[in-house]
Protein backbone atom coordinates (compact mmCIF):
# COMPACT_ATOMS: atom_id res chain seq x y z
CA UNK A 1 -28.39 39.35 45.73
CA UNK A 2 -31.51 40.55 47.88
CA UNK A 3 -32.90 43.61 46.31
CA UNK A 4 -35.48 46.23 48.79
CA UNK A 5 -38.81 45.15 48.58
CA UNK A 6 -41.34 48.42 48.86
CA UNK A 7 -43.58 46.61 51.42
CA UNK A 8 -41.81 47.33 55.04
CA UNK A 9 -44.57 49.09 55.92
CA UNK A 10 -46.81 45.87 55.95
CA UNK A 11 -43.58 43.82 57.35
CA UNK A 12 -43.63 45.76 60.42
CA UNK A 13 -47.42 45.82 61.16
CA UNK A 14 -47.41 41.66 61.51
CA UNK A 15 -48.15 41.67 64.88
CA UNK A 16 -51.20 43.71 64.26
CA UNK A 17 -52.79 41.26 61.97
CA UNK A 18 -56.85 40.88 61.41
CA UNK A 19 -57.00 37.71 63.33
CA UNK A 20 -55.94 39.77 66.74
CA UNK A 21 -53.27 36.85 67.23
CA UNK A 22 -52.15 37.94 70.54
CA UNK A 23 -55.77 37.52 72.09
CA UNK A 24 -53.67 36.50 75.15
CA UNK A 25 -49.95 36.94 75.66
CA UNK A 26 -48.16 33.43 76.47
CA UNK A 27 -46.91 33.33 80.25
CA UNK A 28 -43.64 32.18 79.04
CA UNK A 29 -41.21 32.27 75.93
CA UNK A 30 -38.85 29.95 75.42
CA UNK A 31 -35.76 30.84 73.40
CA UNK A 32 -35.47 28.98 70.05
CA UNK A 33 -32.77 31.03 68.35
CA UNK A 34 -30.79 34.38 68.55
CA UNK A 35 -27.58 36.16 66.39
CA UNK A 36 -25.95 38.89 65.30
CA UNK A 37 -24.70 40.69 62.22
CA UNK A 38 -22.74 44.04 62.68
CA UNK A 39 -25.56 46.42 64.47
CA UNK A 40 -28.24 44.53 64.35
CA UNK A 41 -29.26 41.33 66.89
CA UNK A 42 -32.02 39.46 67.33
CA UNK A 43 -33.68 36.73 69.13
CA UNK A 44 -36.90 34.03 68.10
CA UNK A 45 -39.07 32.28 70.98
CA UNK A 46 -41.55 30.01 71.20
CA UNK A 47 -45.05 30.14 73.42
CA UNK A 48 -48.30 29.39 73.92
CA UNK A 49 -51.81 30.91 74.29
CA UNK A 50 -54.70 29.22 75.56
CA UNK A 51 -57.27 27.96 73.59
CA UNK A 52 -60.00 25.19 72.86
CA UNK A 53 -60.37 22.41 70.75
CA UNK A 54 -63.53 20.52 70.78
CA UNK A 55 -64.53 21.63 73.99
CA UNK A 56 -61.48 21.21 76.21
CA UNK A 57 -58.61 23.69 76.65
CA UNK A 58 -55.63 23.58 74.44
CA UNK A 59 -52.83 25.71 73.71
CA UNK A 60 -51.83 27.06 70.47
CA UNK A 61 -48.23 27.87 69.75
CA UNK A 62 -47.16 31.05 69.32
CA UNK A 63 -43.69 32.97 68.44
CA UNK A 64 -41.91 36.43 69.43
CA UNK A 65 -39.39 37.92 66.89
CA UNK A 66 -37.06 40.68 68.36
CA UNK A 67 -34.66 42.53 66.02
CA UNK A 68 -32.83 45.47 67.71
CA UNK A 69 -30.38 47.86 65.95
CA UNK A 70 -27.53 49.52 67.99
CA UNK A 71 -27.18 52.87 67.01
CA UNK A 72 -25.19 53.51 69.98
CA UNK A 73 -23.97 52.79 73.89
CA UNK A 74 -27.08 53.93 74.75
CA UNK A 75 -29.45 54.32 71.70
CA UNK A 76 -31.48 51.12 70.25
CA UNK A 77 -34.54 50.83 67.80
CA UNK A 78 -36.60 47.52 68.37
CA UNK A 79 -39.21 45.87 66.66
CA UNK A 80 -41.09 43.34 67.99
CA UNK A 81 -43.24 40.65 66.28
CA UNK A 82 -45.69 38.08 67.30
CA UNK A 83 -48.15 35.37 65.84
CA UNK A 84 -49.98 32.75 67.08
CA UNK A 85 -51.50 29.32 65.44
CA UNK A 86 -55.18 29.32 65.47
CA UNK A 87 -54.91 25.84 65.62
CA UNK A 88 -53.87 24.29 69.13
CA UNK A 89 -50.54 22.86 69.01
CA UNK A 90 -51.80 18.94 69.41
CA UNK A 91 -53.78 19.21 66.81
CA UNK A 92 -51.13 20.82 64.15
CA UNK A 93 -50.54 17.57 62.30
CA UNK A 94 -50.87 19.21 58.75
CA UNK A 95 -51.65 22.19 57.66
CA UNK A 96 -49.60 25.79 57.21
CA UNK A 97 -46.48 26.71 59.15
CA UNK A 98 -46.85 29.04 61.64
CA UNK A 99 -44.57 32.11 60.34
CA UNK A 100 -43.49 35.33 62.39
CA UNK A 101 -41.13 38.27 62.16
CA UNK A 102 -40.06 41.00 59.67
CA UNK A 103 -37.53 44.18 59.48
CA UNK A 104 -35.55 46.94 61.39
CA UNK A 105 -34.91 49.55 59.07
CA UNK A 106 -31.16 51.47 59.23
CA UNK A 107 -30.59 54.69 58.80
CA UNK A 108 -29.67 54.64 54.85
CA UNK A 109 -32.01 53.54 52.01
CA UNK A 110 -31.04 49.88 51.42
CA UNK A 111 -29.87 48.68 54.96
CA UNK A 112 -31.74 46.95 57.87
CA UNK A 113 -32.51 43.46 59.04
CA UNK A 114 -35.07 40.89 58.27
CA UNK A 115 -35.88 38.14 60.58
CA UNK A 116 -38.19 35.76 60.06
CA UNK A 117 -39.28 32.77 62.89
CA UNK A 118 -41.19 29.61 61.31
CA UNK A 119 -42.34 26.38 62.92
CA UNK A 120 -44.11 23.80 61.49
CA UNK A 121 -45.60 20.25 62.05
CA UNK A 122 -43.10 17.36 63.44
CA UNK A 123 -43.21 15.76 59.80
CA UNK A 124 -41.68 18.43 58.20
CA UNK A 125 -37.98 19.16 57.49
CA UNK A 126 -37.70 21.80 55.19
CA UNK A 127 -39.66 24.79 54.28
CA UNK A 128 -38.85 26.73 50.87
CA UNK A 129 -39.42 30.48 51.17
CA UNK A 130 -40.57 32.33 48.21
CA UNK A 131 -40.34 36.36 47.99
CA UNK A 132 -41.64 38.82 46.51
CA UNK A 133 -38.58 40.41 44.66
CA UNK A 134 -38.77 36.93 43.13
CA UNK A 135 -35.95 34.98 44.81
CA UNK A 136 -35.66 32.33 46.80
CA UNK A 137 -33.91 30.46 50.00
CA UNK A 138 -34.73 27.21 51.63
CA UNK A 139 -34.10 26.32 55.74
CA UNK A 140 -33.83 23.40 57.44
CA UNK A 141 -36.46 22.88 59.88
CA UNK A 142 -34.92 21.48 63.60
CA UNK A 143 -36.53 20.06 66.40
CA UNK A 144 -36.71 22.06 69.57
CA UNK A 145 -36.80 20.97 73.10
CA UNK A 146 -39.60 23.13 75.32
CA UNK A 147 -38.13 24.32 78.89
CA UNK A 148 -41.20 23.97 80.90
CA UNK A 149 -43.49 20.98 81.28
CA UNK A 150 -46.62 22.87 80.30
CA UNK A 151 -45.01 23.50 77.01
CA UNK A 152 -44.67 19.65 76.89
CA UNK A 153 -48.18 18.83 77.67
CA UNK A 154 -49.10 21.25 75.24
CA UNK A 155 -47.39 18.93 72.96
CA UNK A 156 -44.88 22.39 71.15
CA UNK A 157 -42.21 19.62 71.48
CA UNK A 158 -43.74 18.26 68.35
CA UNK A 159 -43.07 20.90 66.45
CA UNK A 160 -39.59 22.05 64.35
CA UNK A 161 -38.62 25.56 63.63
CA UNK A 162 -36.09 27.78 61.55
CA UNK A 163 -34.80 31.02 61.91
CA UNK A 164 -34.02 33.07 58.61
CA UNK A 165 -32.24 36.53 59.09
CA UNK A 166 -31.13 38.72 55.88
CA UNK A 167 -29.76 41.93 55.10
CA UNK A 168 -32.29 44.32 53.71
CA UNK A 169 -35.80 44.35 53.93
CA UNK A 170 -37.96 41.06 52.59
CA UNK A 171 -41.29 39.96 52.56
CA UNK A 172 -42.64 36.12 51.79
CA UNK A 173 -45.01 35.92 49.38
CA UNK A 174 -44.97 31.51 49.16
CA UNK A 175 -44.29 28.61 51.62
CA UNK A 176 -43.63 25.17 50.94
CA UNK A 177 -42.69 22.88 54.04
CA UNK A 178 -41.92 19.51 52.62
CA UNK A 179 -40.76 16.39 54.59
CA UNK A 180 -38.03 13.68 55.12
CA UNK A 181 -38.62 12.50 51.63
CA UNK A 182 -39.11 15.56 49.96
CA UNK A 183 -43.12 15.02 49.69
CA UNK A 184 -44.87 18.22 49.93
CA UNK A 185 -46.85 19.13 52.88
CA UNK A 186 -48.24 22.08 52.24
CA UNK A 187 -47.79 25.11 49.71
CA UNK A 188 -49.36 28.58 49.92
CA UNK A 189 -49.00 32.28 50.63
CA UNK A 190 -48.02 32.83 54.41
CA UNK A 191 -51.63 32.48 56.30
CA UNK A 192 -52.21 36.43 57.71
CA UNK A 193 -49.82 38.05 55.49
CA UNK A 194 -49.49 39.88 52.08
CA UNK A 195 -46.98 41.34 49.84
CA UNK A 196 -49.19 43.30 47.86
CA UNK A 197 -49.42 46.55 49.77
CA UNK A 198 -52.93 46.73 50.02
């Protein structure tokens, strides 16, 4: 069982990470994933920002987590998070998944929603999460199909996601996306984020 993890605080600033991540807002989202679980909902969706990689434009994928409690008919809390890839999308052959999202708190000590949004290289098939309260969950990582062409030519059809939603609040402290075979592809804390508090 999940226990509360004292670091919500730094869960729901993601989007407002050092790196400025949402330099420029992607013209388009397209919809990777969305749910439900009593109150709470959510949806995950993938994007792009312009970019450029030696010397020409490129895009760089990016994703949008939405979790929205229903207190009511007509009273909802929302929190939004978004990340982008510093690196553009066709050249995301190795390297770190690209991870996004965080909690809705409830209105009693204990409940809310995490949500997390992941996507990493084509290779890749797994990813084992790692948090900070010490346990652990794994996701398969699918392949997604891009709506628009641009998306295409930006070559995000490459790349395989998960969505991972949990009761409670979490925070990752460790990745490890692994492939096919089970060869690791990369292992490391979550680039951008911390579950230190600091």
């Amino acid at each position: 069982m999940f226990r509360r993890v004292p670091t919500v605080a730094l869960l729901l600033a993601l989007t407002l990470s050092a790196t400025a991540t949402a330099l420029a807002t992607p013209a388009s989202w397209n919809r990777l994933a969305d749910g439900h679980d009593g109150k709470y909902s959510w949806a995950v969706k993938l994007g792009s920002r312009s970019g450029t990689s030696l010397g020409r434009e490129a895009m760089a994928p990016c994703l949008r987590v939405a979790i929205t409690l229903h207190h009511g008919r007509h009273s909802l809390g929302r929190s939004i998070f978004r990340d982008c890839a510093i690196t553009p999308a066709t050249s995301r052959r190795s390297g770190p998944p690209l991870l996004a999202g965080g909690s809705q708190l409830g209105q009693s000590d204990g409940a809310g929603m995490t949500v997390f949004g992941i996507v990493s290289v084509a290779a890749a098939r797994q990813v084992h999460l790692i948090f900070a309260d010490g346990s652990e969950a794994t996701a398969s990582l699918k392949p997604q199909q891009p709506d628009s062409s641009a998306s295409r030519a930006a070559g995000l059809g490459d790349l395989r996601y998960a969505v991972l939603a949990l009761p409670g609040a979490h925070c990752i402290e460790r990745m490890v996306s692994r492939s096919a075979g089970g060869k690791t592809l990369w292992e490391g804390a979550p680039e951008g984020h911390s579950c230190s508090g600091s």
